[in-house]
N, C-alpha and C. Protein backbone atom coordinates (compact mmCIF):
# COMPACT_ATOMS: atom_id res chain seq x y z
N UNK A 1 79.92 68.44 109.12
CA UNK A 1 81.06 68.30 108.26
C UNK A 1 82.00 69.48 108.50
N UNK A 2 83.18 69.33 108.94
CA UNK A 2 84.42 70.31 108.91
C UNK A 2 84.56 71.36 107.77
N UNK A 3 84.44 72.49 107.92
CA UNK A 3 85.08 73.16 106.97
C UNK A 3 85.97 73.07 106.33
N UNK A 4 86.43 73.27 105.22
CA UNK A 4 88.01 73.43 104.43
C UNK A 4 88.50 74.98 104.84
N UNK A 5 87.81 76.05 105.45
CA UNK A 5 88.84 77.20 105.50
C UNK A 5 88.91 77.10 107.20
N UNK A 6 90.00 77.30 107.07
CA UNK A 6 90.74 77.32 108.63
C UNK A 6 91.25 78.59 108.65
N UNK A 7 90.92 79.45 109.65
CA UNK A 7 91.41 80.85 109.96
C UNK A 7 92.97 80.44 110.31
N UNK A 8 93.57 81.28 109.59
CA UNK A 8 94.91 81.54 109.66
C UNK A 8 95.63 82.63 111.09
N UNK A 9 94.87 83.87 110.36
CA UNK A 9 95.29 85.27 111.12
C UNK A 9 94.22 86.04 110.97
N UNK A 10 93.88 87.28 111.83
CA UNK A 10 93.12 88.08 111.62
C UNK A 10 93.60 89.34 111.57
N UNK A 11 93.69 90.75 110.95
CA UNK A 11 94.31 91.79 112.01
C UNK A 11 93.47 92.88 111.61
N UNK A 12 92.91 93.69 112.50
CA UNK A 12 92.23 94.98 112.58
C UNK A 12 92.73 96.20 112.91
N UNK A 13 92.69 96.93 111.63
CA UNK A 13 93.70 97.84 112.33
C UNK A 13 93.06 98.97 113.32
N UNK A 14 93.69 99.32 114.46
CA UNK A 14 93.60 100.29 115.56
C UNK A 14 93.27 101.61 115.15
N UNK A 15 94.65 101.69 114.46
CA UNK A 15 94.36 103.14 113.75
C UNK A 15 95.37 102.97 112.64
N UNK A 16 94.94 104.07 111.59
CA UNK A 16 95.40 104.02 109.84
C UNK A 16 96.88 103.48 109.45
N UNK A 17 97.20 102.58 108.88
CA UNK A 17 98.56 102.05 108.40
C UNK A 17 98.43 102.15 107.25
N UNK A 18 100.30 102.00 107.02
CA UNK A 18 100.43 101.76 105.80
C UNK A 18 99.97 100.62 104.97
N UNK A 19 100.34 99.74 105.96
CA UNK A 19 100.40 97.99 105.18
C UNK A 19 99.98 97.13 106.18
N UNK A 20 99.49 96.43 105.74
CA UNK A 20 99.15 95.28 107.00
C UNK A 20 100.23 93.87 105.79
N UNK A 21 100.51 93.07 107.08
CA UNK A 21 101.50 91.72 106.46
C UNK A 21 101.19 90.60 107.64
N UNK A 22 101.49 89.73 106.90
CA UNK A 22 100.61 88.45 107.32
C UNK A 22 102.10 87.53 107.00
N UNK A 23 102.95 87.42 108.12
CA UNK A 23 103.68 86.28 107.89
C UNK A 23 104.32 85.24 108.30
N UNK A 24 104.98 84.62 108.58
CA UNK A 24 104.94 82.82 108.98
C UNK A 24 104.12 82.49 108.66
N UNK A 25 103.70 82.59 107.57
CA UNK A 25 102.33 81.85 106.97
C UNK A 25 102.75 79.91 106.54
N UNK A 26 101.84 79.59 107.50
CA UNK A 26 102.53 77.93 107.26
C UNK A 26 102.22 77.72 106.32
N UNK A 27 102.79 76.22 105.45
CA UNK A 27 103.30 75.60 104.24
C UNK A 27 102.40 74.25 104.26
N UNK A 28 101.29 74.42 105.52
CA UNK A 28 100.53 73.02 105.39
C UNK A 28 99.06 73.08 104.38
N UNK A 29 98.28 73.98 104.01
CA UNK A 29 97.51 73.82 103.36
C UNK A 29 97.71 73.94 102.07
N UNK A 30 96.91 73.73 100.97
CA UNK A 30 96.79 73.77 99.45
C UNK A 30 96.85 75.10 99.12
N UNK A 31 96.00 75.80 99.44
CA UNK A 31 95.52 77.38 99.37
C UNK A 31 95.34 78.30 100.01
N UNK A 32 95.38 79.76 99.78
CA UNK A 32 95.63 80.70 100.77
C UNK A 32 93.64 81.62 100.56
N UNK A 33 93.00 81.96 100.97
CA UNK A 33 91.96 82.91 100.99
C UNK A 33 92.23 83.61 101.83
N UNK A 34 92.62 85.49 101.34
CA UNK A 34 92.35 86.72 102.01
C UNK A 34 90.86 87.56 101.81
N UNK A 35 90.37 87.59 103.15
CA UNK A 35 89.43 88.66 102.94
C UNK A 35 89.85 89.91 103.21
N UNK A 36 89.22 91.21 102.50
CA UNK A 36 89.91 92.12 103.43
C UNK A 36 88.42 92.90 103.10
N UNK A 37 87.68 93.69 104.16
CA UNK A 37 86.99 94.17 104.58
C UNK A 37 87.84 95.95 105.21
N UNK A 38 87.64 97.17 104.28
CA UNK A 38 87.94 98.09 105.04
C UNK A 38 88.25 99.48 103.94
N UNK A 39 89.01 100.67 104.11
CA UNK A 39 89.05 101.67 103.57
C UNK A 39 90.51 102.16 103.38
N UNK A 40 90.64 103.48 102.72
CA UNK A 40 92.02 104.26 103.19
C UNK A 40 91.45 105.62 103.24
N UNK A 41 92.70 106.25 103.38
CA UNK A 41 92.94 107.92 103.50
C UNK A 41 92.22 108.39 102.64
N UNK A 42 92.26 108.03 101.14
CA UNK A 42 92.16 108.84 100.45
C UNK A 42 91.53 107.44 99.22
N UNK A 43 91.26 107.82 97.76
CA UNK A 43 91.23 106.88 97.00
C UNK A 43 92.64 106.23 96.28
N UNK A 44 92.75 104.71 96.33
CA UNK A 44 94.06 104.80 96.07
C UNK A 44 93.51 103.45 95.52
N UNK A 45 95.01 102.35 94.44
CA UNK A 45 94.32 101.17 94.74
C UNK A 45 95.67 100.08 95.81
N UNK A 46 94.38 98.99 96.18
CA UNK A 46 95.12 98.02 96.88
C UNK A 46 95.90 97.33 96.53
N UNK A 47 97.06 97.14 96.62
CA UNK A 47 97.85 96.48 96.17
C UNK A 47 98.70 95.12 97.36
N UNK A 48 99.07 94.37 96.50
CA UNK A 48 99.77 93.19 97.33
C UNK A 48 101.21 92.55 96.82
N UNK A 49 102.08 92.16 97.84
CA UNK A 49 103.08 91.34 97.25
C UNK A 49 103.84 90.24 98.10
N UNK A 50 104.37 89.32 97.83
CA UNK A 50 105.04 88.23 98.35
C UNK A 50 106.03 87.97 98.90
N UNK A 51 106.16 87.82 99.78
CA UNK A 51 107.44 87.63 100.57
C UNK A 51 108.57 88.57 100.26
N UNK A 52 108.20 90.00 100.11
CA UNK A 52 109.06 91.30 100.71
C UNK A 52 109.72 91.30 99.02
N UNK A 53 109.54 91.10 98.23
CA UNK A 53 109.89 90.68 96.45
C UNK A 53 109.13 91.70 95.98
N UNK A 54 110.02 93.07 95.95
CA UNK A 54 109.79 94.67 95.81
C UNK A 54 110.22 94.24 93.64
N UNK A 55 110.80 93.71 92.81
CA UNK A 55 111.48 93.39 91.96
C UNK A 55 109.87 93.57 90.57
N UNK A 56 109.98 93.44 89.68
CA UNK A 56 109.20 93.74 88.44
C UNK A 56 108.81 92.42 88.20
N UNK A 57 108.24 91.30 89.10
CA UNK A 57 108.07 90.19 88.71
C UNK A 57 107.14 89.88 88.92
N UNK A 58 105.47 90.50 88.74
CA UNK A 58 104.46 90.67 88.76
C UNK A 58 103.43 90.65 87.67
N UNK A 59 102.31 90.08 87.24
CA UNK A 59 101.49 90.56 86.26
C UNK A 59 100.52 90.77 87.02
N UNK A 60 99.44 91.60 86.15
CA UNK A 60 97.68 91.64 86.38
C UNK A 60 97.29 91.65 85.40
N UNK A 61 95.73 90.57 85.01
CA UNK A 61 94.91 91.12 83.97
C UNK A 61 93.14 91.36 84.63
N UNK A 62 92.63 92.65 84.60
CA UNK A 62 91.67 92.87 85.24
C UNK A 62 90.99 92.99 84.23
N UNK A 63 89.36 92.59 84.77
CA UNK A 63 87.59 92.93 83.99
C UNK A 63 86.70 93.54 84.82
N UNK A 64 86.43 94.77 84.82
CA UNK A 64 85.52 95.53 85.51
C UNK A 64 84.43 95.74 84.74
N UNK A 65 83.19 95.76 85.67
CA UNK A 65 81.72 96.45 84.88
C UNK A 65 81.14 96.80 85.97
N UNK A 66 80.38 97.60 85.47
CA UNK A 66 78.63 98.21 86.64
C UNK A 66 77.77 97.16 85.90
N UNK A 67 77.16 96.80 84.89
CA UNK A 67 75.92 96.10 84.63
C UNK A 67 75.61 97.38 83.34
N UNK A 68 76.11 98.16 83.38
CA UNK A 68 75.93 98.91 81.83
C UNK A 68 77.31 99.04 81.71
N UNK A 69 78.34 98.98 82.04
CA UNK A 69 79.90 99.53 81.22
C UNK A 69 80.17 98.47 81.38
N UNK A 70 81.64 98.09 80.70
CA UNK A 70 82.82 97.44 81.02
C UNK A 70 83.89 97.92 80.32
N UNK A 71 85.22 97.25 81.00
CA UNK A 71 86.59 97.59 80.30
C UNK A 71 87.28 96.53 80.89
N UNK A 72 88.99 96.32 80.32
CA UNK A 72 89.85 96.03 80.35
C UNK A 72 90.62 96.34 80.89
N UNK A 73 91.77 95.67 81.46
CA UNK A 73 93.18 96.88 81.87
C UNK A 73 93.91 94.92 81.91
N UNK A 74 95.39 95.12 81.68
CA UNK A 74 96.62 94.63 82.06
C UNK A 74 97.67 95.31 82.08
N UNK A 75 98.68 94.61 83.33
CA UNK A 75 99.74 95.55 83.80
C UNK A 75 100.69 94.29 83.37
N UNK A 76 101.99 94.32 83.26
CA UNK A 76 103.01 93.37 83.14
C UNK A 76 104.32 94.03 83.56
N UNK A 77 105.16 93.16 84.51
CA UNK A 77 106.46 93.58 84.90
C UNK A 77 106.06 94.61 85.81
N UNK A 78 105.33 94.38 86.63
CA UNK A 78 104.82 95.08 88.07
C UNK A 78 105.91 94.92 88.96
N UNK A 79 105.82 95.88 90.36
CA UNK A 79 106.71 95.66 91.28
C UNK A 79 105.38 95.00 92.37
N UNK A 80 104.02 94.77 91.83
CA UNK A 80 102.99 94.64 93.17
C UNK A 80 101.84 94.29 91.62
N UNK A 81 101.17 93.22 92.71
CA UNK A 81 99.82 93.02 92.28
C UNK A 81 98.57 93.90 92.51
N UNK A 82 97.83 94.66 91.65
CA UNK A 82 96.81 95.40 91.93
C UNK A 82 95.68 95.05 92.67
N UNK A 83 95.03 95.31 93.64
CA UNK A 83 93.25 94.08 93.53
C UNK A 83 92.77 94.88 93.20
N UNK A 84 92.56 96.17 93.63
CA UNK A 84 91.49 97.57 93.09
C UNK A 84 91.44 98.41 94.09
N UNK A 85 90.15 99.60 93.54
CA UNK A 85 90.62 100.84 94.36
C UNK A 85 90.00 100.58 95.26
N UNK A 86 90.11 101.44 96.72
CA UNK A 86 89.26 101.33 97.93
C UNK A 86 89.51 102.77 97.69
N UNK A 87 88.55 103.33 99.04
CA UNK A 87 87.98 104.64 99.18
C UNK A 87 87.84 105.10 100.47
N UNK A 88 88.38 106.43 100.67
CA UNK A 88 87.74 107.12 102.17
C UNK A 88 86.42 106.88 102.47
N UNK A 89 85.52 107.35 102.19
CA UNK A 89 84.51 106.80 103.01
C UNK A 89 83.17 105.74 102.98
N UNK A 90 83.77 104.78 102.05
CA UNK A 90 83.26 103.54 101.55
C UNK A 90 84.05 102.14 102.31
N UNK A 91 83.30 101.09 102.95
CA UNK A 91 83.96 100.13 102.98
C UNK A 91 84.19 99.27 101.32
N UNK A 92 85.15 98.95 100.97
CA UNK A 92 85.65 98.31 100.20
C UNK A 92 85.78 96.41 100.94
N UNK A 93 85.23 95.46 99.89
CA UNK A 93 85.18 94.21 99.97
C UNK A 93 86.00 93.48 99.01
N UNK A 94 87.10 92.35 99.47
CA UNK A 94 87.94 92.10 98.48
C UNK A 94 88.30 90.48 98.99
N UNK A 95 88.19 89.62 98.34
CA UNK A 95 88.35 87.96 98.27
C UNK A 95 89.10 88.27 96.76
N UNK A 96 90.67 87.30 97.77
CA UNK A 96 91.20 87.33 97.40
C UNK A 96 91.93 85.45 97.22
N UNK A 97 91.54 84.52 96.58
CA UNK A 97 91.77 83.48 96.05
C UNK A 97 93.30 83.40 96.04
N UNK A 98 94.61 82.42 96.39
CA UNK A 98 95.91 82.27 96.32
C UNK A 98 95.73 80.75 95.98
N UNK A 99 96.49 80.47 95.00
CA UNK A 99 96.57 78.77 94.37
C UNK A 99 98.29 78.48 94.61
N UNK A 100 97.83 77.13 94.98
CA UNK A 100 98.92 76.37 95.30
C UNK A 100 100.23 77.14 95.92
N UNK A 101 100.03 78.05 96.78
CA UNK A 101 100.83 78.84 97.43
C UNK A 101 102.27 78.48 98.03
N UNK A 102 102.40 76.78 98.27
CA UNK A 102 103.46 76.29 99.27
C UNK A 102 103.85 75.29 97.91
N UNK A 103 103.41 75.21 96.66
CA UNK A 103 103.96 74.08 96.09
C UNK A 103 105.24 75.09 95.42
N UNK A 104 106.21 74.34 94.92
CA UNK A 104 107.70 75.16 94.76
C UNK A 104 108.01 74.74 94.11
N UNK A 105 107.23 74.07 92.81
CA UNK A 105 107.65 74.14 91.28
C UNK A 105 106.82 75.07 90.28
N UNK A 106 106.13 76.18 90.68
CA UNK A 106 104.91 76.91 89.90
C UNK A 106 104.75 77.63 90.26
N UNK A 107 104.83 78.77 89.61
CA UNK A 107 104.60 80.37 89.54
C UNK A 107 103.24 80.73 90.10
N UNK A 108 103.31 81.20 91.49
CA UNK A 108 101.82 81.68 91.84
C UNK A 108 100.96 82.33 91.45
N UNK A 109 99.44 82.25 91.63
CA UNK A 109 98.73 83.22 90.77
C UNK A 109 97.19 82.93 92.19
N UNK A 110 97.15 84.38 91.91
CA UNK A 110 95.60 85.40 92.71
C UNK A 110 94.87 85.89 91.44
N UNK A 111 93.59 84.98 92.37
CA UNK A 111 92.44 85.84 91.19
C UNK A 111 91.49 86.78 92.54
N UNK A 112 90.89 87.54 92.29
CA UNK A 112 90.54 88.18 93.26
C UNK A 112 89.13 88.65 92.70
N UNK A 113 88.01 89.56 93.85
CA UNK A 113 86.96 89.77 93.65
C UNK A 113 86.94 90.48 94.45
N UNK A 114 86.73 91.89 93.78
CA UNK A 114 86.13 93.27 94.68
C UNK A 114 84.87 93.97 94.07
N UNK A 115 84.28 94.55 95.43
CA UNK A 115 83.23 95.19 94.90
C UNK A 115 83.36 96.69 95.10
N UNK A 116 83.50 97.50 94.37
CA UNK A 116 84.40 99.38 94.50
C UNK A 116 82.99 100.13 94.58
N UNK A 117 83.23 101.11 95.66
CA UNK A 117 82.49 102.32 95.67
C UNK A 117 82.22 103.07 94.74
N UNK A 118 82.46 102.73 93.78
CA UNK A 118 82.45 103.47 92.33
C UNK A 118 80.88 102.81 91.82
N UNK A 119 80.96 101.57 92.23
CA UNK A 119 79.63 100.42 91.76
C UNK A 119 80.37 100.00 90.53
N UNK A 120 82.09 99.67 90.28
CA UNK A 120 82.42 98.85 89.60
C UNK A 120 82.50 97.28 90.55
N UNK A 121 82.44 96.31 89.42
CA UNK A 121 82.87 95.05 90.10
C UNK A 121 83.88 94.26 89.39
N UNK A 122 84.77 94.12 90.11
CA UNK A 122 85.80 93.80 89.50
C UNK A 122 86.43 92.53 89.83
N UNK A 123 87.44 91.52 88.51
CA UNK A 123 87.36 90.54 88.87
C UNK A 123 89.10 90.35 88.12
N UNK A 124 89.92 89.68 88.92
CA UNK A 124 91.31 89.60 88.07
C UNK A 124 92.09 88.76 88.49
N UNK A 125 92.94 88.15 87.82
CA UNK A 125 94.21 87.69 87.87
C UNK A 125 95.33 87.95 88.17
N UNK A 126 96.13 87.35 89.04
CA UNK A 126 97.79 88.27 89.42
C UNK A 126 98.89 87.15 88.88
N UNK A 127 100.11 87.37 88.50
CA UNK A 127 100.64 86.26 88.66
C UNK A 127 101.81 87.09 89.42
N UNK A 128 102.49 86.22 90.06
CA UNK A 128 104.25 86.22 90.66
C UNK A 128 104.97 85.05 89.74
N UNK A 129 105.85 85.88 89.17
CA UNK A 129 106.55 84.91 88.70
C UNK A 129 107.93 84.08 89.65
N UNK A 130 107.57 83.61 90.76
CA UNK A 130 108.16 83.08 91.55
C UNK A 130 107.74 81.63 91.61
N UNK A 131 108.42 80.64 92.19
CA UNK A 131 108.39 79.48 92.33
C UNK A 131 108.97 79.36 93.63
N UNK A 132 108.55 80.21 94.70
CA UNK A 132 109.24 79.47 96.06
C UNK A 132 107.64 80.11 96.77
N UNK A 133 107.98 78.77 97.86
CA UNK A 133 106.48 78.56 98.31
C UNK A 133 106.32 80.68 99.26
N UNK A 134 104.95 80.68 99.48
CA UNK A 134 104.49 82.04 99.78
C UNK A 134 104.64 81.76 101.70
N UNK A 135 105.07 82.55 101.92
CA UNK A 135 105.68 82.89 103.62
C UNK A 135 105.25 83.93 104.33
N UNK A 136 105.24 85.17 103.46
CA UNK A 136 105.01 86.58 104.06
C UNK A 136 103.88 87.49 102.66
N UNK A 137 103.02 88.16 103.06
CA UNK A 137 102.15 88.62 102.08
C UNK A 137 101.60 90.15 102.53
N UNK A 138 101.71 91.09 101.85
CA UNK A 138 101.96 92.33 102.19
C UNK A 138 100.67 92.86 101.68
N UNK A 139 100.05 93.77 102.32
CA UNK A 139 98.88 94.28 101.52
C UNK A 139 98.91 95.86 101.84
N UNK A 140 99.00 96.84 101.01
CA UNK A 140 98.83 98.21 101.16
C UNK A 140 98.24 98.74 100.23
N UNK A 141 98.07 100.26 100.69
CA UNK A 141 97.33 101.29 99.85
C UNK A 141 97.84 102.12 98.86
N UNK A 142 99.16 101.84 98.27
CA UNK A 142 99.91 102.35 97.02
C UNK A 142 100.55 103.30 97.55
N UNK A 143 100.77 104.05 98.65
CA UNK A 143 101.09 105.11 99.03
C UNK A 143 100.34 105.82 100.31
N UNK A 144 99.11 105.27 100.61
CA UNK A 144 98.04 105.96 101.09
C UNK A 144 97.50 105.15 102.18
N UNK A 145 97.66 105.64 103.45
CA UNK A 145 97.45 104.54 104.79
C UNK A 145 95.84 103.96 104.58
N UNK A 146 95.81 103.05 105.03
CA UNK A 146 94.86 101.84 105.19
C UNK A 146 93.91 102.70 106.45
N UNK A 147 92.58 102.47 106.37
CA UNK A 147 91.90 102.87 107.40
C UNK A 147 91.44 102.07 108.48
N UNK A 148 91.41 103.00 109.70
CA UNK A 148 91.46 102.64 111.15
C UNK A 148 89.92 101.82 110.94
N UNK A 149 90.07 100.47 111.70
CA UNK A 149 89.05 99.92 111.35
C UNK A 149 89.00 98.29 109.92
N UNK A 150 89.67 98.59 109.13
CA UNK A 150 90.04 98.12 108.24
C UNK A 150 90.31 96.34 108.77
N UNK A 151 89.46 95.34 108.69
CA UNK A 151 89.93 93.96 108.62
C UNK A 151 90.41 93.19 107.57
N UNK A 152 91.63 92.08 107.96
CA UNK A 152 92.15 91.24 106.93
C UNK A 152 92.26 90.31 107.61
N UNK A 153 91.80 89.32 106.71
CA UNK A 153 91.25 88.11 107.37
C UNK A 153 91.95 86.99 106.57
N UNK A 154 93.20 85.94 106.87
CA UNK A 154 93.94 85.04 106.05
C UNK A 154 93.36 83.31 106.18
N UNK A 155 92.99 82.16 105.55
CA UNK A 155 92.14 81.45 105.66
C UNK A 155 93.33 80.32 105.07
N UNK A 156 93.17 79.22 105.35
CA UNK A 156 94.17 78.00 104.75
C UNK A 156 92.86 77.26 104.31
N UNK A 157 93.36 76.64 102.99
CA UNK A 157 92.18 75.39 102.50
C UNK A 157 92.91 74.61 102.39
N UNK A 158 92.53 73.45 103.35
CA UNK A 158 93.25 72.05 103.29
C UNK A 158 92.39 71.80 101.94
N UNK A 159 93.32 69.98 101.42
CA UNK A 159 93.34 69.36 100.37
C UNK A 159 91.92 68.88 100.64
N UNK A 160 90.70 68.49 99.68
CA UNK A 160 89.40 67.91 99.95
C UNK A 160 89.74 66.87 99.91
């Protein structure tokens, strides 16, 4: 039986960047899945945004725990979606879920799943308050280059 995720793009970085971006992203599948597998400079968190839309039109609502803590956090009127922190010398793991990405009557929304060197696990929601289908998708370290080594991996899910 065929899979539903179809590799999109892959990119590894050579050596430390700012941002990795993923774009001509075609308009034929239902859904977008990013993996990203990798580190930065320093501790910072990962952040993402949509088709070059630098503007305050962003939410997050995040739930983190170890298995003894938890907490809360929401952000609203963001210029960037959060996923969480990554770390110098930890690989950081992050699935990143995109719904209905190419449909262009509905405000997109990422729920995502990271697991942090901290031994938090964290699990959240993004929205863009945009309604034009997703093309270009930006992923950086808030300020803080991405580490050499670092994979992002973009996946299309056709319709079942």
């Amino acid at each position: 039986m065929p899979s539903t995720y179809t590799p999109i793009a892959t990119q590894t970085l050579g050596s430390a960047a700012a941002s990795v971006t993923f774009s001509s992203i075609p308009s034929t599948y239902t859904d977008l899945v990013l993996v990203v597998n990798g580190g930065a400079a320093g501790v910072t968190d990962m952040c993402m945004r949509f088709n070059s839309d630098t503007g305050t039109n962003y939410s997050r609502t995040q739930l983190r725990g170890t298995g003894s803590a938890a907490d809360s956090e929401r952000n609203t009127s963001t210029s960037r979606i959060v996923i969480g922190s990554i770390y110098t010398t930890f690989t950081t793991t992050a699935i990143i879920n995109i719904q209905n990405y190419s449909n262009t009557t509905t405000n997109k929304t990422a729920i995502s799943r990271i697991g942090q060197a901290d031994g938090y696990v964290i699990a959240s929601v993004g929205l863009w308050r945009n309604t034009a289908a997703i093309s270009t998708i930006l992923i950086n370290g808030d300020g803080t280059n991405l580490s050499t080594g670092s994979t992002f991996t973009l996946y299309g899910i056709k319709a079942a």
